[in-house]
Structures are given as structure tokens and as C-alpha cells.
Protein backbone atom coordinates (compact mmCIF):
# COMPACT_ATOMS: atom_id res chain seq x y z
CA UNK A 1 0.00 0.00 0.00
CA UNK A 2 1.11 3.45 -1.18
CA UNK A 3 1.83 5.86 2.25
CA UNK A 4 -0.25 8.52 1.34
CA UNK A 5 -3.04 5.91 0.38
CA UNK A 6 -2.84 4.30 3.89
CA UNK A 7 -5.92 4.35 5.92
CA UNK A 8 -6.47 4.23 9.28
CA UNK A 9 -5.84 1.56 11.06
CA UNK A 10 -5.71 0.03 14.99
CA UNK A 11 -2.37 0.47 15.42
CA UNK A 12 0.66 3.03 16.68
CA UNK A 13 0.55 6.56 15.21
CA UNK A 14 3.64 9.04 15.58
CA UNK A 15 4.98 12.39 14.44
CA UNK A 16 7.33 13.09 11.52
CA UNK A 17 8.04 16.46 9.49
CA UNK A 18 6.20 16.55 6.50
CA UNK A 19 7.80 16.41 3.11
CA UNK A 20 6.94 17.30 -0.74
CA UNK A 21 5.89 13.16 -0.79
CA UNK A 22 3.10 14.17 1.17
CA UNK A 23 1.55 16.83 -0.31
CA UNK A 24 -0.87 14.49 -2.34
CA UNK A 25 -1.90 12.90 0.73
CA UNK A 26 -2.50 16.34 2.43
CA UNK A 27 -4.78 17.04 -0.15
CA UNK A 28 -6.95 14.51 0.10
CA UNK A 29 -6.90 14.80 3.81
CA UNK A 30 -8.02 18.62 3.51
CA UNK A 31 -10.93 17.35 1.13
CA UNK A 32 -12.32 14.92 3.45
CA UNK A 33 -11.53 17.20 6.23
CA UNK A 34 -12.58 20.73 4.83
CA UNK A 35 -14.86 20.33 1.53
CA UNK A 36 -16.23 23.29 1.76
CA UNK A 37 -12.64 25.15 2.01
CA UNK A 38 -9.86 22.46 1.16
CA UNK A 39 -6.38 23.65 0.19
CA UNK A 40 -5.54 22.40 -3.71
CA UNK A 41 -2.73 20.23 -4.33
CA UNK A 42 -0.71 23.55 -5.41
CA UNK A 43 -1.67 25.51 -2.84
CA UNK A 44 -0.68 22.49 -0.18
CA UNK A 45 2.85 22.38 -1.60
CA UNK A 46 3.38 26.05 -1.33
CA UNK A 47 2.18 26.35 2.46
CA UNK A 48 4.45 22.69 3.06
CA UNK A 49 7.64 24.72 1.59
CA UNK A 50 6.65 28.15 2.22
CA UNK A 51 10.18 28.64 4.61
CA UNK A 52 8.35 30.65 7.34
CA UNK A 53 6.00 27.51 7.79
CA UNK A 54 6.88 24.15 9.74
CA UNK A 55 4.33 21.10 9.36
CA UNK A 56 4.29 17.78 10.84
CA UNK A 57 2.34 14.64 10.35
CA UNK A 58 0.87 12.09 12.08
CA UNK A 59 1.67 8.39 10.56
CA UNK A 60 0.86 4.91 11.19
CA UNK A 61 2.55 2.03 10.96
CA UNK A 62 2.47 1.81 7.59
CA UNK A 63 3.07 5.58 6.81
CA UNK A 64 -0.41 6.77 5.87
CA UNK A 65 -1.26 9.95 7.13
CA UNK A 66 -3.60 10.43 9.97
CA UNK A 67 -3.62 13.72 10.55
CA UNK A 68 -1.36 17.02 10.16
CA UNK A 69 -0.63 20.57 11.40
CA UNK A 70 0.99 23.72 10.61
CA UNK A 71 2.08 26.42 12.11
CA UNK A 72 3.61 29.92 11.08
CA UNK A 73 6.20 31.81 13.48
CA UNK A 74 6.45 35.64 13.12
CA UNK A 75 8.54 37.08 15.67
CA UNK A 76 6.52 36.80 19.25
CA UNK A 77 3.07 35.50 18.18
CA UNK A 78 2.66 32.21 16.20
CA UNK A 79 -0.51 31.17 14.28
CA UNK A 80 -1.82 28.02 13.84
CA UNK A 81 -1.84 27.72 9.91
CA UNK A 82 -3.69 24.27 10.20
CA UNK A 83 -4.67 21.00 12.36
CA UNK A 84 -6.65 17.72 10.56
CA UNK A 85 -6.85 14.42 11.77
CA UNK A 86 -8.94 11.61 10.36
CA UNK A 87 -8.83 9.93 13.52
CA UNK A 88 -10.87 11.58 16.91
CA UNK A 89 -10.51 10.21 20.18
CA UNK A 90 -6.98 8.71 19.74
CA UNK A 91 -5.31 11.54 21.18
CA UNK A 92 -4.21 13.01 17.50
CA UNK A 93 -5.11 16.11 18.25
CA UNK A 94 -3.81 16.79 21.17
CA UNK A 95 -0.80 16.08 19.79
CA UNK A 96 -0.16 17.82 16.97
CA UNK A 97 -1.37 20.94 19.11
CA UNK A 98 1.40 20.23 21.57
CA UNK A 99 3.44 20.12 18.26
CA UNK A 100 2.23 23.18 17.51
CA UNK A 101 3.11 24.90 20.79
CA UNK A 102 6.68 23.06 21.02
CA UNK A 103 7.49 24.30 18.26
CA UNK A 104 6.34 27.74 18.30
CA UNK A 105 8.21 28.12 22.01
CA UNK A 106 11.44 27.35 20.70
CA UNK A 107 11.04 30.03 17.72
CA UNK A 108 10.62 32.29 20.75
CA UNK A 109 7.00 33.00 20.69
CA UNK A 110 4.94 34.37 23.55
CA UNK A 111 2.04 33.20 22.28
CA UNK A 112 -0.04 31.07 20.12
CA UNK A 113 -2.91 32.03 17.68
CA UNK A 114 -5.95 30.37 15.70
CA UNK A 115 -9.16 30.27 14.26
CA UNK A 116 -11.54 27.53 14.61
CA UNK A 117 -14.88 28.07 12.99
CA UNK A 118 -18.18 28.07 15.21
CA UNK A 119 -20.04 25.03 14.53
CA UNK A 120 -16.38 22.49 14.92
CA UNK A 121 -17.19 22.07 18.78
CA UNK A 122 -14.96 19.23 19.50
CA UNK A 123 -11.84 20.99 17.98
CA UNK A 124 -13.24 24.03 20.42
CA UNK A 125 -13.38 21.53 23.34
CA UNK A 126 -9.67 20.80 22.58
CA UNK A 127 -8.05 23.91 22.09
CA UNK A 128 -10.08 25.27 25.83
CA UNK A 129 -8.92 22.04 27.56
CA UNK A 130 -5.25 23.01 26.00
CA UNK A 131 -5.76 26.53 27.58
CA UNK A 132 -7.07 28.83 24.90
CA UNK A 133 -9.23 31.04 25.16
CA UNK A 134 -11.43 32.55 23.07
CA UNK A 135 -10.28 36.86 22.04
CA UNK A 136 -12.44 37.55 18.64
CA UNK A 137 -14.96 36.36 16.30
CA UNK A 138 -14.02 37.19 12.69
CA UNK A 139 -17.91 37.11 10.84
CA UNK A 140 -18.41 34.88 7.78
CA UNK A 141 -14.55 33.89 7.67
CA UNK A 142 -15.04 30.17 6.17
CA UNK A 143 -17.30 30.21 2.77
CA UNK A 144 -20.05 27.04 2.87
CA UNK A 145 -21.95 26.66 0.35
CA UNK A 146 -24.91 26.91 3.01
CA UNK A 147 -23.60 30.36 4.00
CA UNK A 148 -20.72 31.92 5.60
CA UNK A 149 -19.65 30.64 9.10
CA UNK A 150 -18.12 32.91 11.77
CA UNK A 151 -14.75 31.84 13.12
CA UNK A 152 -13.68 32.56 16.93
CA UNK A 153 -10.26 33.66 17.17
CA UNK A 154 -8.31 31.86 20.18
CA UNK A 155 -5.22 32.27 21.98
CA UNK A 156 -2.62 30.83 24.44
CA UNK A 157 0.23 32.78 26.13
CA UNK A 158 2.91 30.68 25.94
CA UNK A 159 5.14 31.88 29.20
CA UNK A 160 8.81 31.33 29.17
């Protein structure tokens, strides 16, 4: 089985950086994950390599990609670019969020930005458990084809 064909399965997951190989797979991720706003193929390859970006990806034991998240450093605030996972419940997640904040601490952030739009409650739960909090709504931010949504803006300090 191709990697970025792999599917979920029962067993191990862990974290690697993502690479060009991927970007097919990250595709089809954000297609299942986001329809109605899903990054193309191009547009995946140019946030992966974009050189103020770092993304990471969660594998199983076979290589397919669970799940993935990006993040974008500038200066003392970072910003969540992204965070998918195909799996919920396994603690994917949470993990890739603790990627996220890892890595933005040791590009010197103080804190840690991101939107999560209104009606995706469980990724809300997780990000408040994680300690953000809610600071803004931007209106009508992510186009549906049922309508705009409204996204709440949420941060973390991140304390040295």
C-alpha cells in the first residue's frame, strides 16, 4: 500500500516532518476534512515549503497519514496555519497541538494564535482544555456553500 493511500488503522501513530511526498496525501486529507474550504494540491505544496511555515504529520505504521498541522512563526506571536486528523478520540489532536506549541516556544514565541470556525465544537473543546481562550470572532470567515460561518479567534500565552 502506497503511504499517502494508507488508511487508518488500529495500530501506533507518531509524528514526523512533512515532506513534498506528502503533499498528495495532504490534499486529500483537507478534502475529506474541509470540503467546503480544502487547500488544492498547489496551494498544499506552497504552504508545506513556504520557509516561514513548519508542518508535521501524524503516521501509522504503515506511513499513511492520519492527521497534520501547521504552524507559522512571526517574531513573538505564532498562528496556527492548520490542524486535521482523520482519527478523533486517539489523542491526534492533542498532539499535533502540543506540536504546535513546542514548536512555536522554541522560535521564541509568547504566544499562540488560531481560528476555529463556530459550529467544529470538539476541535473548540480541545483547544479550551489546551488553555485557549477565546479573544475575537471574525464574521463569515469560512465560505459554505450553506452560507458563511463565523470563526472565533483563540489564543494561548505561551510563558517562558
Amino acid at each position: 500500500m502506497e503511504p499517502s493511500r494508507a488508511r487508518p488503522g488500529s495500530g501506533p501513530w507518531n509524528l514526523r516532518p512533512v515532506t513534498r511526498g506528502d503533499a498528495p496525501a495532504l490534499a486529500r486529507l483537507e478534502l475529506e476534512l474541509f470540503p467546503d474550504e480544502a487547500w488544492s494540491l498547489e496551494m498544499v505544496l506552497e504552504e508545506i515549503t513556504h520557509p516561514s511555515r513548519a508542518y508535521v504529520a501524524a503516521v501509522d505504521e504503515h506511513g499513511g497519514v492520519l492527521g497534520y498541522a501547521g504552524i507559522f512563526v512571526g517574531g513573538e506571536a505564532a498562528d496556527v496555519q492548520t490542524i486535521g486528523t482523520v482519527r478523533e478520540g486517539v489523542g491526534i489532536g492533542r498532539a499535533l497541538l502540543a506540536w504546535c506549541e513546542e514548536r512555536a516556544r522554541e522560535e521564541g514565541a509568547e504566544g499562540l494564535f488560531l481560528e476555529v470556525r463556530r459550529d467544529n465544537v470538539r476541535a473548540r473543546e480541545l483547544y479550551e482544555r489546551a488553555g485557549f481562550a477565546e479573544i475575537g470572532v471574525r464574521r463569515g470567515y469560512y465560505r459554505t456553500p450553506a452560507g458563511p460561518v463565523d470563526a472565533f479567534v483563540m489564543h494561548k500565552p505561551l510563558p517562558t
